[in-house]
Protein backbone atom coordinates (compact mmCIF):
# COMPACT_ATOMS: atom_id res chain seq x y z
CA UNK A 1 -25.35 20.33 32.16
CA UNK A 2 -25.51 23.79 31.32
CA UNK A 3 -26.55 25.42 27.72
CA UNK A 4 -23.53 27.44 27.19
CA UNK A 5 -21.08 24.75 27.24
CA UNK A 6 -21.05 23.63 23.74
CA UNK A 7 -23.18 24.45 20.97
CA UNK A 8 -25.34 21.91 19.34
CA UNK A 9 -25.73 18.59 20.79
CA UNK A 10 -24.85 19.59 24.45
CA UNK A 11 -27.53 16.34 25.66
CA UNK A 12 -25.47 13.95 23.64
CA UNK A 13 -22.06 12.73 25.65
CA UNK A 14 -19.74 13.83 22.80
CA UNK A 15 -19.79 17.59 23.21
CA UNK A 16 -19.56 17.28 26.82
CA UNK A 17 -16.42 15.24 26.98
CA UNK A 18 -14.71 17.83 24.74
CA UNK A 19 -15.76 20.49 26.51
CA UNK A 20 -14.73 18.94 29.63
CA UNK A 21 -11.31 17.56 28.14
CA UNK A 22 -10.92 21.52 26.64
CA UNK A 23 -11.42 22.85 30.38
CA UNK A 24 -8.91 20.63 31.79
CA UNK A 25 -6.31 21.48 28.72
CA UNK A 26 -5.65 17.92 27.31
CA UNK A 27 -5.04 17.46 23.61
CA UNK A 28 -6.77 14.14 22.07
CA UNK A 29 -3.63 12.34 21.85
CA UNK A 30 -3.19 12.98 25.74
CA UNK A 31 -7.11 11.47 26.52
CA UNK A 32 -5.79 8.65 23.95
CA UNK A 33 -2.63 8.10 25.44
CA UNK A 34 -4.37 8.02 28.76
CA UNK A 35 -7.22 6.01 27.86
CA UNK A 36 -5.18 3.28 25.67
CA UNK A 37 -7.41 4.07 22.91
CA UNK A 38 -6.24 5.55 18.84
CA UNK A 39 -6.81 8.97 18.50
CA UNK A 40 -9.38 8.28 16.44
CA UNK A 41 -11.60 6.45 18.47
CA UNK A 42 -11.55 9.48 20.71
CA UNK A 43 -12.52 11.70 18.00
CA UNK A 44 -15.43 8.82 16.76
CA UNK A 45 -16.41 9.49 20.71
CA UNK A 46 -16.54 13.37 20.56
CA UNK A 47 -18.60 13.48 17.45
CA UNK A 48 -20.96 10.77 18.36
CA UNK A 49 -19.87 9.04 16.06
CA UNK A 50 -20.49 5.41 17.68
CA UNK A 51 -21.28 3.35 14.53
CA UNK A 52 -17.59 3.58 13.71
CA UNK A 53 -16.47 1.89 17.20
CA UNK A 54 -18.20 -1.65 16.42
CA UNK A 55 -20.27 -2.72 19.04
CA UNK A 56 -22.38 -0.36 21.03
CA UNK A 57 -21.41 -2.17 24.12
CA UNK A 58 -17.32 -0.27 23.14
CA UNK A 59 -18.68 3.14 22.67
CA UNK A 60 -20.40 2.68 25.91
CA UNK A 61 -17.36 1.51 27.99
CA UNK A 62 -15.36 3.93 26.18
CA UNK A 63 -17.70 6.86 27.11
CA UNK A 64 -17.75 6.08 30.37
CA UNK A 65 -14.08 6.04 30.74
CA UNK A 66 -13.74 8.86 29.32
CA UNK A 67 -15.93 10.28 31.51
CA UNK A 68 -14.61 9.26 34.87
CA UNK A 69 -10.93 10.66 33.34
CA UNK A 70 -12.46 13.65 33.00
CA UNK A 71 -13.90 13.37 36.24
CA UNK A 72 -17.50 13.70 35.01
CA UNK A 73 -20.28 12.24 36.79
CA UNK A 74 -20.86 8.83 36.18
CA UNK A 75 -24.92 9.04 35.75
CA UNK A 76 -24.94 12.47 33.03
CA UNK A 77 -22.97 10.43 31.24
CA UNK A 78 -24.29 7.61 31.21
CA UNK A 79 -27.77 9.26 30.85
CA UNK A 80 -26.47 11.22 27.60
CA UNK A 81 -25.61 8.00 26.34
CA UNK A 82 -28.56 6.46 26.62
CA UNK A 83 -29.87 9.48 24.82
CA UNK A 84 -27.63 9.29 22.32
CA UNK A 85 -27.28 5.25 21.80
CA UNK A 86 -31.36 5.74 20.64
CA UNK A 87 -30.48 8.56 18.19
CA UNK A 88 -27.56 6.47 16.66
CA UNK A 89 -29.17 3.01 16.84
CA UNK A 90 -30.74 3.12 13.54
CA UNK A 91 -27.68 4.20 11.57
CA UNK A 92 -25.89 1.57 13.46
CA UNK A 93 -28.24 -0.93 12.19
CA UNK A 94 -27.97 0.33 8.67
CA UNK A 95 -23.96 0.26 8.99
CA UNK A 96 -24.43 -2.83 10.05
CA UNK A 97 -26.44 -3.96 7.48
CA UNK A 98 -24.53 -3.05 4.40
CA UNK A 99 -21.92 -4.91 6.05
CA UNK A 100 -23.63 -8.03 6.27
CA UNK A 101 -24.95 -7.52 2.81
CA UNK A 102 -21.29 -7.09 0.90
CA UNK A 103 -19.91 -9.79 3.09
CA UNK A 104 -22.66 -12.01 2.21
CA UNK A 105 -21.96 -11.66 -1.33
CA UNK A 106 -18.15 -12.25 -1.52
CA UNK A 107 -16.50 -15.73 -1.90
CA UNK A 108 -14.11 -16.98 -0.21
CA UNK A 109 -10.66 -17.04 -2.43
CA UNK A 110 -7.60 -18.92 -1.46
CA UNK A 111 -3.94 -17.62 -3.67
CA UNK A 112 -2.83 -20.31 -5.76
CA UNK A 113 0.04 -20.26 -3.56
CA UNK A 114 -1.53 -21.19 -0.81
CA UNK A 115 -2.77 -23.97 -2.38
CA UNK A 116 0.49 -25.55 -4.09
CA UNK A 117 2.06 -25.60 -0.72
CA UNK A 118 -0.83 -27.33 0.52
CA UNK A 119 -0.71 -29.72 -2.48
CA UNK A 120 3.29 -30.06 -1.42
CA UNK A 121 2.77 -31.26 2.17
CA UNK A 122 0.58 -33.43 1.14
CA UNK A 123 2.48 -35.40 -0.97
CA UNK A 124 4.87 -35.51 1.43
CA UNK A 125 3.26 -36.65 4.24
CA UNK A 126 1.60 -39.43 2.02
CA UNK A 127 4.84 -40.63 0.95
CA UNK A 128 6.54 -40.44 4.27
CA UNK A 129 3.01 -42.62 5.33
CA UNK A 130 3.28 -44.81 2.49
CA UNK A 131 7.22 -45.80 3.41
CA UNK A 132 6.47 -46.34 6.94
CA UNK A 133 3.74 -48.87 6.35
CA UNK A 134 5.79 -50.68 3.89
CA UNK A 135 6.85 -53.60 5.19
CA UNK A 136 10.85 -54.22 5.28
CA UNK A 137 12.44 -57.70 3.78
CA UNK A 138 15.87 -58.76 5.11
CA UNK A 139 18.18 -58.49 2.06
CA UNK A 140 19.44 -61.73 1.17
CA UNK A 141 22.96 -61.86 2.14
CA UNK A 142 25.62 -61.59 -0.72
CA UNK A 143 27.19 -65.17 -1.47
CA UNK A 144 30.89 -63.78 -0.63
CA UNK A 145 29.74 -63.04 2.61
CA UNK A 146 28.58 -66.31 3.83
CA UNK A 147 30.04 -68.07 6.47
CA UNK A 148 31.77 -71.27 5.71
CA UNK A 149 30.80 -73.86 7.96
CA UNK A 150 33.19 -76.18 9.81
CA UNK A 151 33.98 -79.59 8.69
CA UNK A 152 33.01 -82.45 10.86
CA UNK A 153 35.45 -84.27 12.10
């Protein structure tokens, strides 16, 4: 790594993947075209930026593709993200957190909607139930219809 690639962080693996991606002249929405990834998530990756990927285990696979696109060594970069997955882990933790803690206090809500149509099929399927289990009587026959039996002879 040297010191005059990028200012600041040059031991964390953001700065070196956009100086890297800057030396071989791709934009970020070539890298995320080439990488299947949202520009965005390429950005969260050059600013070190890993809490906003999810799991650390993503930032981590996505770094080191990123990496071997760029045709980077495989061990720097995995070494600068070991460096940097310690400096991140606690805000990580506290994004993590504060998530926990507002999901924790919402209920769950179901649309009124939702439930009439519920309340419909129900009724429906009770009633279709309820026919099939009743049990069928012959109808008597109507008296015009009855056969007249022969006379004995």
């Amino acid at each position: 790594m040297s010191e005059e690639a990028a200012p600041g962080r040059i031991d964390t693996p953001g700065p070196q993947l956009t100086v890297a991606r800057e030396r071989a002249g791709w934009s970020l929405l070539q890298v995320a075209d080439k990488l299947h990834l949202d520009v965005s998530t390429i950005q969260a990756l050059e600013a070190d930026d890993f809490a906003a990927l999810g799991a650390l285990v993503y930032a981590r696979g996505h770094l080191r593709r990123y990496g071997e696109l760029l045709g980077l060594p495989a061990s720097e970069i995995e070494l600068a993200c070991a460096r940097a997955m310690r400096l991140d882990e606690a805000s990580y933790l506290k994004r993590i957190a504060r998530g926990n803690a507002r999901s924790a206090g919402r209920a769950l809500t179901v649309p009124p909607a939702a439930v009439a149509v519920a309340a419909v099929i129900v009724v429906v399927l009770a009633l279709i139930w309820w026919a099939m289990r009743m049990p069928h009587r012959a109808r008597p026959a109507a008296p015009d219809t009855v056969p007249q039996s022969a006379p004995n002879r």
